[in-house]
Protein backbone atom coordinates (compact mmCIF):
# COMPACT_ATOMS: atom_id res chain seq x y z
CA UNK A 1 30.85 -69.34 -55.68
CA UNK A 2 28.47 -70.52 -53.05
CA UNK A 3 29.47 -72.94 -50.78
CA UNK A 4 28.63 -76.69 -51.22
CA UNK A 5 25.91 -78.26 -49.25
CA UNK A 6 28.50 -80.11 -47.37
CA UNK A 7 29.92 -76.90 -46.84
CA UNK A 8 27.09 -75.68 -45.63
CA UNK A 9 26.34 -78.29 -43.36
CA UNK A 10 29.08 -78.44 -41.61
CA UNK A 11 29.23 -74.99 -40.27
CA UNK A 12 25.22 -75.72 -39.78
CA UNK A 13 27.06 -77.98 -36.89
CA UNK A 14 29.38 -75.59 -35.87
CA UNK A 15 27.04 -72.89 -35.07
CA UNK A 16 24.73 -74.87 -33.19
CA UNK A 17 27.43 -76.27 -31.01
CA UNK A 18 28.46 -73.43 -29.83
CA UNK A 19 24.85 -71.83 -29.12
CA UNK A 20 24.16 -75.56 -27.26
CA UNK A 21 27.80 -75.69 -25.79
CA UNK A 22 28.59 -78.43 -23.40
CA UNK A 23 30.75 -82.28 -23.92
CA UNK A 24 27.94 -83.54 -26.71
CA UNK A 25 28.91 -80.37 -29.11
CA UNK A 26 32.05 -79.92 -29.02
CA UNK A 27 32.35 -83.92 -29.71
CA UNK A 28 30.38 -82.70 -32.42
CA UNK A 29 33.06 -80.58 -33.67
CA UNK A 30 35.79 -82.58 -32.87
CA UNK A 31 34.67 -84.97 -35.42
CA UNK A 32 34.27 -82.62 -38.30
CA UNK A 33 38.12 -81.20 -37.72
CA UNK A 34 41.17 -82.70 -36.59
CA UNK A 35 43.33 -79.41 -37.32
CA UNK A 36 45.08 -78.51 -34.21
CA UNK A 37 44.04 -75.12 -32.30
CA UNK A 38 47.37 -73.12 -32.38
CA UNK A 39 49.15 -73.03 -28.91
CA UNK A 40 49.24 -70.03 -26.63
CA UNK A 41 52.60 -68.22 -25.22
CA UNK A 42 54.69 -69.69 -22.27
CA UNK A 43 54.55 -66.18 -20.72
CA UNK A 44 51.37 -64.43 -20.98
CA UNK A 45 52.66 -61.00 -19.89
CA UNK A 46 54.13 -60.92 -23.66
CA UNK A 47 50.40 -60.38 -24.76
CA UNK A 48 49.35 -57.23 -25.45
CA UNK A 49 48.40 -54.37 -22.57
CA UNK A 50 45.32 -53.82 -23.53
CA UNK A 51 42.41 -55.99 -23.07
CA UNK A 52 40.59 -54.98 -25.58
CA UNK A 53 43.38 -55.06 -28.21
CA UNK A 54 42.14 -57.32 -31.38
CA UNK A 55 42.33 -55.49 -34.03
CA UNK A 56 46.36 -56.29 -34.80
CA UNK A 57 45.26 -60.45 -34.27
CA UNK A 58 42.51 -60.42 -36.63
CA UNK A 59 42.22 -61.05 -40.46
CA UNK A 60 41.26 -58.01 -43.02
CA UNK A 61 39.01 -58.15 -46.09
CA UNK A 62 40.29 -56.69 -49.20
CA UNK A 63 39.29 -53.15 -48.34
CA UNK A 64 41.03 -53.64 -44.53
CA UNK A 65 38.22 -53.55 -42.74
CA UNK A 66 38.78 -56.07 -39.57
CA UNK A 67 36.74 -59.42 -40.13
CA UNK A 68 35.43 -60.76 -36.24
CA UNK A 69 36.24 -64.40 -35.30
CA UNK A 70 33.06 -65.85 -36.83
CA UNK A 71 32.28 -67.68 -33.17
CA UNK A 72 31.27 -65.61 -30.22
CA UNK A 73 29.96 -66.36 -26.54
CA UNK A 74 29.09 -64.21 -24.02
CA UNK A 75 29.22 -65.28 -20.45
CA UNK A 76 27.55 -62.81 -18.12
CA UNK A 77 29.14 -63.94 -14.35
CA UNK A 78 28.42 -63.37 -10.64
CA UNK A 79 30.82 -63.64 -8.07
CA UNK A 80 30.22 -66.43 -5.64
CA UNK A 81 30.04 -64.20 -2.52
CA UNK A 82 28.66 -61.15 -0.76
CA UNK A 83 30.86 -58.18 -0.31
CA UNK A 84 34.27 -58.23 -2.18
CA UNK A 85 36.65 -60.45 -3.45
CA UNK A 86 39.33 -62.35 -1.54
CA UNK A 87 42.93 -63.09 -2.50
CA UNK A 88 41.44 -66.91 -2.86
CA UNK A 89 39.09 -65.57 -5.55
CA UNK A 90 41.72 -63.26 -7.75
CA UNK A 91 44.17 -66.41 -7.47
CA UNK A 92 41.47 -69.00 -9.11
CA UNK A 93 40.90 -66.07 -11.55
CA UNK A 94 44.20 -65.08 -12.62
CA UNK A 95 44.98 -69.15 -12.69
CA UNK A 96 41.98 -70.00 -15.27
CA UNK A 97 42.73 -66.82 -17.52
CA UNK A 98 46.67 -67.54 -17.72
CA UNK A 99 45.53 -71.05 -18.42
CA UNK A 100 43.70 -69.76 -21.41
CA UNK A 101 46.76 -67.72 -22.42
CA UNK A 102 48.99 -70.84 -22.52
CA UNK A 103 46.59 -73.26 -23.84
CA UNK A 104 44.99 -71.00 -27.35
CA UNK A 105 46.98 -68.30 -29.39
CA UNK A 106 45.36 -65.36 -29.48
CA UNK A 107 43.95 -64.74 -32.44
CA UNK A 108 40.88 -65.86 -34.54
CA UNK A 109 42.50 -69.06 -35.44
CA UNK A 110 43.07 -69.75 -31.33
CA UNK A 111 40.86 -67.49 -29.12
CA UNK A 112 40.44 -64.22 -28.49
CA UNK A 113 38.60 -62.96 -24.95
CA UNK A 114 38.11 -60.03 -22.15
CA UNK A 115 37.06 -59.86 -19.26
CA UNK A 116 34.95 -56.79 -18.12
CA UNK A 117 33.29 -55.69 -14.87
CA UNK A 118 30.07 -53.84 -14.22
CA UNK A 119 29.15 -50.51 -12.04
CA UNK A 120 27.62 -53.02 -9.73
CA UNK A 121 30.50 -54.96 -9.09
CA UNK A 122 32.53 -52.30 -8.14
CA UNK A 123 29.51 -50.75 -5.78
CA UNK A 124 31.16 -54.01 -3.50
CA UNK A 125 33.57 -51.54 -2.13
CA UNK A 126 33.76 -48.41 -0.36
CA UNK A 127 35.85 -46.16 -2.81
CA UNK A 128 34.44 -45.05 -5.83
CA UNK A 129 35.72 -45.47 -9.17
CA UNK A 130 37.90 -42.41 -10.69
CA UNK A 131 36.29 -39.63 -11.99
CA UNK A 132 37.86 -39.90 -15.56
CA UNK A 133 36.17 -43.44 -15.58
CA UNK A 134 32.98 -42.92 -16.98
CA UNK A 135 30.44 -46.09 -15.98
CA UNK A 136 27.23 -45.33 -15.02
CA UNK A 137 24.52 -48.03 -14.26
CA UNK A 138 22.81 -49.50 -17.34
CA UNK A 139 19.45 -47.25 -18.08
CA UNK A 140 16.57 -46.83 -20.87
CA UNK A 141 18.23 -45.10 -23.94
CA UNK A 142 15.23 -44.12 -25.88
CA UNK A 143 11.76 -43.50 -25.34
CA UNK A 144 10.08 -46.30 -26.41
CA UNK A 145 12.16 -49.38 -25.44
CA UNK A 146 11.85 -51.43 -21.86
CA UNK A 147 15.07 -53.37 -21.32
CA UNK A 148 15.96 -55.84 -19.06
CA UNK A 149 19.30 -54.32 -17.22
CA UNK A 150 22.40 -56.53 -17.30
CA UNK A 151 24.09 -55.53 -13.66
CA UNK A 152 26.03 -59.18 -13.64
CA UNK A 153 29.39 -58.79 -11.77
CA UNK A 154 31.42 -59.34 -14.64
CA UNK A 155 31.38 -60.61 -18.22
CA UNK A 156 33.64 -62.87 -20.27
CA UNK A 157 33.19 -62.28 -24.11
CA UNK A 158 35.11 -65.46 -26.27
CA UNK A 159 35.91 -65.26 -30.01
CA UNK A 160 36.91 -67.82 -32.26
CA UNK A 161 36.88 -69.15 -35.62
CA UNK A 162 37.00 -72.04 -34.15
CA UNK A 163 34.26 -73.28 -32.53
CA UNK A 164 35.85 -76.24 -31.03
CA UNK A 165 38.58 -73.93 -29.03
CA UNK A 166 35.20 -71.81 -28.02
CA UNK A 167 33.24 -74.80 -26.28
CA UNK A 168 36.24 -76.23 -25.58
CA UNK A 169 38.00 -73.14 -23.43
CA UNK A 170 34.20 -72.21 -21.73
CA UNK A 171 34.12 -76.00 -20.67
CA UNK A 172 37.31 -75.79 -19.03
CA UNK A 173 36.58 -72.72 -17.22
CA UNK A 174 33.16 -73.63 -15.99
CA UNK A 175 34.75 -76.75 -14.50
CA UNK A 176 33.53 -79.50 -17.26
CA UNK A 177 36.75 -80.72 -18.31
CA UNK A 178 40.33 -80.75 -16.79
CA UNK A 179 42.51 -79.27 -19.79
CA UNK A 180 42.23 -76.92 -22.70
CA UNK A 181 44.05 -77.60 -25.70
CA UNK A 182 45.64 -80.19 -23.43
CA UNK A 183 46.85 -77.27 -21.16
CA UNK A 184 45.85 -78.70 -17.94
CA UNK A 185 43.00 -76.51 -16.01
CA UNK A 186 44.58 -76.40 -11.81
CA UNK A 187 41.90 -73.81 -11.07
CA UNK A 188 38.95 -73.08 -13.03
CA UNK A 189 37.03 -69.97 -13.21
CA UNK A 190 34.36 -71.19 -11.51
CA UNK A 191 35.76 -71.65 -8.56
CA UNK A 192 35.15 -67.72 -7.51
CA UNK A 193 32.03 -67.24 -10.78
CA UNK A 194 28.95 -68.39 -11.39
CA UNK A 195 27.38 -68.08 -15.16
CA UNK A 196 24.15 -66.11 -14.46
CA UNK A 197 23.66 -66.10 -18.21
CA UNK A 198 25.36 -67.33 -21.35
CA UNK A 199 24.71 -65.83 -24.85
CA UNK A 200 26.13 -67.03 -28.19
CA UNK A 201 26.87 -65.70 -31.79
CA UNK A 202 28.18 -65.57 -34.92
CA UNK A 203 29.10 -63.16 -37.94
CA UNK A 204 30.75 -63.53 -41.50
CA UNK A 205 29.47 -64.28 -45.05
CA UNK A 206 27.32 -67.11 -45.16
CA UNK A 207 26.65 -67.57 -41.58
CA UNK A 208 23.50 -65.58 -41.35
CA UNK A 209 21.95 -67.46 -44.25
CA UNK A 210 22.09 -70.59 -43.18
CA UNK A 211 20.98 -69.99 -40.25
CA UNK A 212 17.74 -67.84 -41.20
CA UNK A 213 14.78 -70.44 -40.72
CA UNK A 214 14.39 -68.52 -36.77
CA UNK A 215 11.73 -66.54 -35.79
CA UNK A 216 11.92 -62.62 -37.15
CA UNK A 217 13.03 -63.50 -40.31
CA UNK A 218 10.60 -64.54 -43.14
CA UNK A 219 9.76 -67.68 -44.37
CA UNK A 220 11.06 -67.01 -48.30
CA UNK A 221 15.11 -67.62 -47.12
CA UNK A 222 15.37 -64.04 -47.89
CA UNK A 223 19.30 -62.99 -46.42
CA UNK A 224 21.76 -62.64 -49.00
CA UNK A 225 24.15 -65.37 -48.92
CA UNK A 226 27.19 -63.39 -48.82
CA UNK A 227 25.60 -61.04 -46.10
CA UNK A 228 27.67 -61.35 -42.85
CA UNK A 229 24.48 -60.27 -41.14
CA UNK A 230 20.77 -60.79 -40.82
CA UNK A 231 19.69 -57.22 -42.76
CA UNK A 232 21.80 -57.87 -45.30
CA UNK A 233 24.33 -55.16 -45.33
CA UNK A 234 27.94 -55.27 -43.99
CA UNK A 235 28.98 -53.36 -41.66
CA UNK A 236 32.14 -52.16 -39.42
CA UNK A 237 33.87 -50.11 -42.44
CA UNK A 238 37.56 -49.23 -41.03
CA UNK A 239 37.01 -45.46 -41.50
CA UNK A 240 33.66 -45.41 -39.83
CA UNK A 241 35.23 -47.31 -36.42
CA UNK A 242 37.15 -45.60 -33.85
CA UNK A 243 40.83 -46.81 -33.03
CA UNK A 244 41.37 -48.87 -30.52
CA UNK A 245 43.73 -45.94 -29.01
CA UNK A 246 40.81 -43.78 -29.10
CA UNK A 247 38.26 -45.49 -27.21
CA UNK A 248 41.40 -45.88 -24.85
CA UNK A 249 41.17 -44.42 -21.35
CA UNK A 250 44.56 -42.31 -21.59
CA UNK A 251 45.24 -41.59 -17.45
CA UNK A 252 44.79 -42.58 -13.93
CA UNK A 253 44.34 -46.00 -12.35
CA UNK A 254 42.73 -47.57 -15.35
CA UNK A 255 45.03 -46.31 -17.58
CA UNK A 256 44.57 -48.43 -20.40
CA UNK A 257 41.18 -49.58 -20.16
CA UNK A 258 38.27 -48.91 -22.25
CA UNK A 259 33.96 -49.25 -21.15
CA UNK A 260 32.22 -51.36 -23.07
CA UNK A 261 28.16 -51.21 -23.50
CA UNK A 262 26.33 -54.32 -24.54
CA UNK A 263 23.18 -54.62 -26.11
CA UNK A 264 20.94 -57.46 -27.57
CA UNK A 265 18.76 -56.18 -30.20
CA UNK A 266 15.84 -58.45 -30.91
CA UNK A 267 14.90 -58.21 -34.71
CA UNK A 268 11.75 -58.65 -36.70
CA UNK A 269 12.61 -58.29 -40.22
CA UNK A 270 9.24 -59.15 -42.00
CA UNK A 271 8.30 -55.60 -42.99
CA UNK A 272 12.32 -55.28 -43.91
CA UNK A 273 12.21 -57.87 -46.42
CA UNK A 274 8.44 -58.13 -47.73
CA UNK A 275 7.66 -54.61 -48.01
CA UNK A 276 10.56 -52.55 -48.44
CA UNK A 277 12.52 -53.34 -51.92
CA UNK A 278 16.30 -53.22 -52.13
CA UNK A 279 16.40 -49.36 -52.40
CA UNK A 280 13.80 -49.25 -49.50
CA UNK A 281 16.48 -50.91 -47.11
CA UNK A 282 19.57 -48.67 -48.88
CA UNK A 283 17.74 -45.46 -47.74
CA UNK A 284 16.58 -46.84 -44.27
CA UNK A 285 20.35 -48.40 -43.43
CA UNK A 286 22.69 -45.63 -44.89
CA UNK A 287 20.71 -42.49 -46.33
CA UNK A 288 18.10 -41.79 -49.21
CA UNK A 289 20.83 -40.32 -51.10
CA UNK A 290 22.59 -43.72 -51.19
CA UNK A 291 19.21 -45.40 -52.82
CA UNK A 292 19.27 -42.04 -55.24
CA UNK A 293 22.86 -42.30 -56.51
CA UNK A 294 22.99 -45.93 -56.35
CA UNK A 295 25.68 -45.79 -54.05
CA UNK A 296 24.86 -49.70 -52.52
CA UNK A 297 25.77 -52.62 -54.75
CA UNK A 298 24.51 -56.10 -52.92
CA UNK A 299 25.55 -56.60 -49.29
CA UNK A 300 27.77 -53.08 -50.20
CA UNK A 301 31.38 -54.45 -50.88
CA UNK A 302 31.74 -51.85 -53.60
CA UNK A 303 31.83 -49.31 -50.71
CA UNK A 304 35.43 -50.42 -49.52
CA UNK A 305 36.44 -49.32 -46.26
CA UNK A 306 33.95 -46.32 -45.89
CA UNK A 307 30.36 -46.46 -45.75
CA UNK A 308 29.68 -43.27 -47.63
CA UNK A 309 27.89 -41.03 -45.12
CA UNK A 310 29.47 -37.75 -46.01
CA UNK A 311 29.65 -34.67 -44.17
CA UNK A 312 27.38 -33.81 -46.93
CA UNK A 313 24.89 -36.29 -45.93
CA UNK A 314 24.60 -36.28 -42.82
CA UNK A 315 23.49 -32.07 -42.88
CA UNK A 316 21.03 -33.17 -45.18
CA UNK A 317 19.16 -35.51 -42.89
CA UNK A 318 16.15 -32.79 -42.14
CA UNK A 319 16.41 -32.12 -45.61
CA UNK A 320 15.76 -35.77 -46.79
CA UNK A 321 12.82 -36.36 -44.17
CA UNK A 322 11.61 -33.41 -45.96
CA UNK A 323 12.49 -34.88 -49.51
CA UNK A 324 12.41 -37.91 -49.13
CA UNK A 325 9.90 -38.84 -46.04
CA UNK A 326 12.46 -41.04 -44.49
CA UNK A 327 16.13 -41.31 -43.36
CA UNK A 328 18.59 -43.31 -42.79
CA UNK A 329 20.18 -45.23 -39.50
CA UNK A 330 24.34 -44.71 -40.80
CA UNK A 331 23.15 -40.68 -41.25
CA UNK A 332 21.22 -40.35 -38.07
CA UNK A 333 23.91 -42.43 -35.70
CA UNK A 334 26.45 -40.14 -37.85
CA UNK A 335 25.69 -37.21 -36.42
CA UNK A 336 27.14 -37.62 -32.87
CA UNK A 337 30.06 -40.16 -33.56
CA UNK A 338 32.55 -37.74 -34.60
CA UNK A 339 34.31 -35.30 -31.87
CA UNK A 340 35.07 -31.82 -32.83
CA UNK A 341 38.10 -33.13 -34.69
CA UNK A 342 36.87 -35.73 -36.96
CA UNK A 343 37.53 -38.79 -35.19
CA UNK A 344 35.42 -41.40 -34.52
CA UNK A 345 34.28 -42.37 -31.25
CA UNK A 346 32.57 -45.96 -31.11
CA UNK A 347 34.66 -49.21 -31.86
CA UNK A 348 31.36 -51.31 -32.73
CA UNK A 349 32.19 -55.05 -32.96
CA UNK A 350 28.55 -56.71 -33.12
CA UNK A 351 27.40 -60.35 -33.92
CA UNK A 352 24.41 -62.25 -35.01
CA UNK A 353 22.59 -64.40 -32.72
CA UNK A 354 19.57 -67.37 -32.88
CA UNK A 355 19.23 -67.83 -29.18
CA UNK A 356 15.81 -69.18 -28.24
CA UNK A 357 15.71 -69.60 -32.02
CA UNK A 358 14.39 -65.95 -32.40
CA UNK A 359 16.84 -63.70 -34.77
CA UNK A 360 18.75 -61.12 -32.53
CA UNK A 361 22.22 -58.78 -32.78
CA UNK A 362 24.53 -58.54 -29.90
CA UNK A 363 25.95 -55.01 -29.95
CA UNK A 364 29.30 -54.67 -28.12
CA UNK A 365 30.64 -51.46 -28.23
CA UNK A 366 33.79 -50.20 -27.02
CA UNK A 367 34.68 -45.98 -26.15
CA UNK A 368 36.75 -44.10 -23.69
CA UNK A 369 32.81 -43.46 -21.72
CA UNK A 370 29.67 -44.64 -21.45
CA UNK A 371 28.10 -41.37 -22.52
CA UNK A 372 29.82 -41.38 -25.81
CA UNK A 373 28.05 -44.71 -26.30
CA UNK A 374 24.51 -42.76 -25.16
CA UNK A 375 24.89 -39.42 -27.16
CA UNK A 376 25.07 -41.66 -30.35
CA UNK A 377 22.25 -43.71 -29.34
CA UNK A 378 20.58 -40.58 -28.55
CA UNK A 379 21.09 -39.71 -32.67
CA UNK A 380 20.23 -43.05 -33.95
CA UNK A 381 16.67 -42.76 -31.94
CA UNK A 382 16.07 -39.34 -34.36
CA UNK A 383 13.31 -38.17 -31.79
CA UNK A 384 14.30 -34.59 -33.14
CA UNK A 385 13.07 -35.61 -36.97
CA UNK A 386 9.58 -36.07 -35.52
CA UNK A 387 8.29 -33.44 -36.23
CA UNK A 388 8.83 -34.02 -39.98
CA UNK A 389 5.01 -35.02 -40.59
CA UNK A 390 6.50 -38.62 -42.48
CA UNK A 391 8.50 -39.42 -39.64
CA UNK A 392 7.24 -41.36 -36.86
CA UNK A 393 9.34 -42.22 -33.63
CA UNK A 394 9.97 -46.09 -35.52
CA UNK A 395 8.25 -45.54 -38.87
CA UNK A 396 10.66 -43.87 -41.82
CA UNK A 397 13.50 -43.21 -39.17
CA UNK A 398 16.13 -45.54 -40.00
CA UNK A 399 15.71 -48.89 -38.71
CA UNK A 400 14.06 -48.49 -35.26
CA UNK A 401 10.86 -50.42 -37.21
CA UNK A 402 13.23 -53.93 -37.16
CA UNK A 403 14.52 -53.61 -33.80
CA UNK A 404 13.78 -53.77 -30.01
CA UNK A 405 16.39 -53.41 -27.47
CA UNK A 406 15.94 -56.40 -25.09
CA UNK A 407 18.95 -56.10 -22.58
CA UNK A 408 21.37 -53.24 -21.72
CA UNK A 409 24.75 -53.42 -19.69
CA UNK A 410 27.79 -51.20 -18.76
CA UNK A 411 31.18 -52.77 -18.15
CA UNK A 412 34.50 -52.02 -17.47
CA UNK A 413 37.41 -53.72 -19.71
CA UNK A 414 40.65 -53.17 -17.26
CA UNK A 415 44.14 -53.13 -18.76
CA UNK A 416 45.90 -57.07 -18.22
CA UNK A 417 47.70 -56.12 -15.45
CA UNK A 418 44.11 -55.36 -13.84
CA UNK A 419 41.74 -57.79 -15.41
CA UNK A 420 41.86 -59.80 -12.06
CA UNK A 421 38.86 -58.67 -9.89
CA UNK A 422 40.78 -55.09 -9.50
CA UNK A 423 39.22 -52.53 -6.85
CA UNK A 424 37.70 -49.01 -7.95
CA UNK A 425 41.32 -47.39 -6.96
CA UNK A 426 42.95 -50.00 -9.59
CA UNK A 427 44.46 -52.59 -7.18
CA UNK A 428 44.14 -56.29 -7.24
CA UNK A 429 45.14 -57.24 -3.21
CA UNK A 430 46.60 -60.44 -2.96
CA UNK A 431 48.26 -61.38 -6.32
């Protein structure tokens, strides 16, 4: 059943509170809810090693495929001095991020966060970063795309399902209010940051449809209203992610860590919608033999926890430009996201966005290195299938048509025990 315009409203509110932010919106939430945010822990060295750890505080759909808090901001940060950090600075951070870890659980019901740091940050100091830690400056990953390079110092990423604890938590650590979840705030975070830029989202059934009337998507109210995103698919099947022990850096100083590559994808999905009929989009998101077979019912629930790009498939892409005079983005990213033994190498965990009311995808992704992230993208772009006379470098070739890349970044995520400023040789002086 759909939900009620109430319904509908209401999370209307919620979503453009947290892509406003600031006192007036999350007043605005605070009078549609007066369910408390669940507490934090008294000791936040209880919470889990690993930054990047979510998947075990998350809910599951039916099929066990991980569901992302439906509220997401990303605060891109630069640290409020030349040269590197002082024991002042890592004290106000560590104070503002335990803060957070009394004051909200972690989970989606509470909030969820990292903190990551970019090649440029750690070009402050002298030593380099290990050679097992794979980070390379931000760069142009296809051919045809000019992006604007996010070399920030750091960046924050906060998930909720609760918008309220969201505004509420990035008002508290930008210095806008004194307590979160009426933890008191001694030191905020931006007492050693600055927020160079701030970027919001959302995912989850419904969200994207109300929230369609933005530039890039047509007029007609055309996304499904169960679709948890813009094109109208789902995505982020369980057996088509990588573990979060996988994309796990196993050794050394940042033992525990993980890099993280984030993208925002600005989308124009006209042609997606008006010209290309449901089958069209089927055979341009997963393969042309999912249109054939009929593989795809609706938003593609029926697939479970597996999006059906077989082995099988994704040989056959030459072989369906040839047949078919297309292919499809699953089959073409497919073919470089598996090692040599089967497992899969990017943890994807992208959102929806209407910032500067223009539809857009913010593309997190999580693996042991930075090239990992590349050699896929390096697939997805299907260059090679160019020579197929149908298939042009963003005509026929997946989805490259309905997307432009409009920022690229490389960060860090340390283990907890270094998520406070830490130096290339995995220190943190002074704490």
């Amino acid at each position: 059943m759909s939900p009620g315009t109430d319904e509908w409203s209401r999370r209307d509110v919620l979503k453009a509170a947290v892509a406003v932010g600031g006192a007036g919106a999350l007043s605005a939430c605070l009078d549609l809810t007066d369910e408390p945010v669940p507490e934090g822990v008294s000791d936040p060295s209880t919470l889990p090693a690993r930054q990047h750890a979510w998947d075990d505080l998350l809910t599951r759909d039916g099929a066990e495929n991980v569901e992302l808090p439906r509220h997401q901001t990303l605060l891109y940060l630069t640290l409020d001095r030349e040269g590197t950090p002082t024991s002042d600075d890592r004290r106000a951070v560590e104070e503002a991020l335990s803060t957070l870890d009394r004051a909200y659980e972690r989970s989606n019901r509470g909030l969820i966060y990292s903190l990551a740091y970019s090649p440029a940050y750690f070009s402050r100091f002298v030593d380099p970063l290990p050679e097992n830690v794979d980070l390379p400056e931000p760069r142009r990953l296809s051919p045809f795309e000019t992006p604007e390079f996010d070399r920030q110092d750091a960046l924050l990423h906060l998930a909720s399902d609760r918008a309220d604890a969201l505004i509420e938590a990035e008002e508290a650590l930008t210095g806008e209010r004194d307590t979160a979840n009426e933890v008191t705030i001694e030191t905020p975070l931006s007492a050693a940051f600055s927020v160079d830029s701030r970027r919001t989202g959302f995912i989850g059934k419904g969200m994207p449809a109300e929230k369609q009337d933005v530039a890039g998507i047509p007029d007609d109210d055309p996304v499904p209203e169960e679709s948890p995103l813009f094109m109208g698919f789902k995505a982020g099947f369980a057996k088509n992610q990588a573990s979060e022990e996988y994309v796990t850096i196993p050794d050394g100083p940042f033992a525990g860590a993980t890099t993280k590559h984030v993208s925002k994808l600005r989308q124009r999905l006209d042609d997606w919608y008006v010209e290309q009929e449901f089958d069209d989009r089927v055979a341009e998101m997963f393969s042309p033999a999912h249109a054939e077979r009929g593989l795809v019912e609706g938003i593609g629930d029926n697939l479970g926890d597996d999006s059906g790009v077989t082995p099988e498939i994704i040989e056959s892409v030459r072989e369906h430009a040839q047949q078919y005079g297309r292919v499809g983005h699953a089959q073409k990213a497919a073919r470089a996201n598996r090692d040599d033994e089967g497992n899969v190498r990017l943890l994807r965990r992208h959102f929806e966005s209407t910032d500067e009311n223009e539809a857009s995808l913010h593309f997190p992704s999580l693996q042991r290195r930075i090239t990992d992230f590349e050699e896929v993208r390096e697939a997805m772009n299907g260059t090679d299938l160019t020579d197929e006379p149908a298939i042009r470098q963003r005509v026929n070739n997946g989805i490259l048509e309905y997307i432009f890349v409009k920022n690229r970044g490389n960060f860090l995520v340390p283990p907890r025990r270094l998520r406070v400023l830490p130096t290339p040789t995995g220190e943190v002086p002074g704490l």
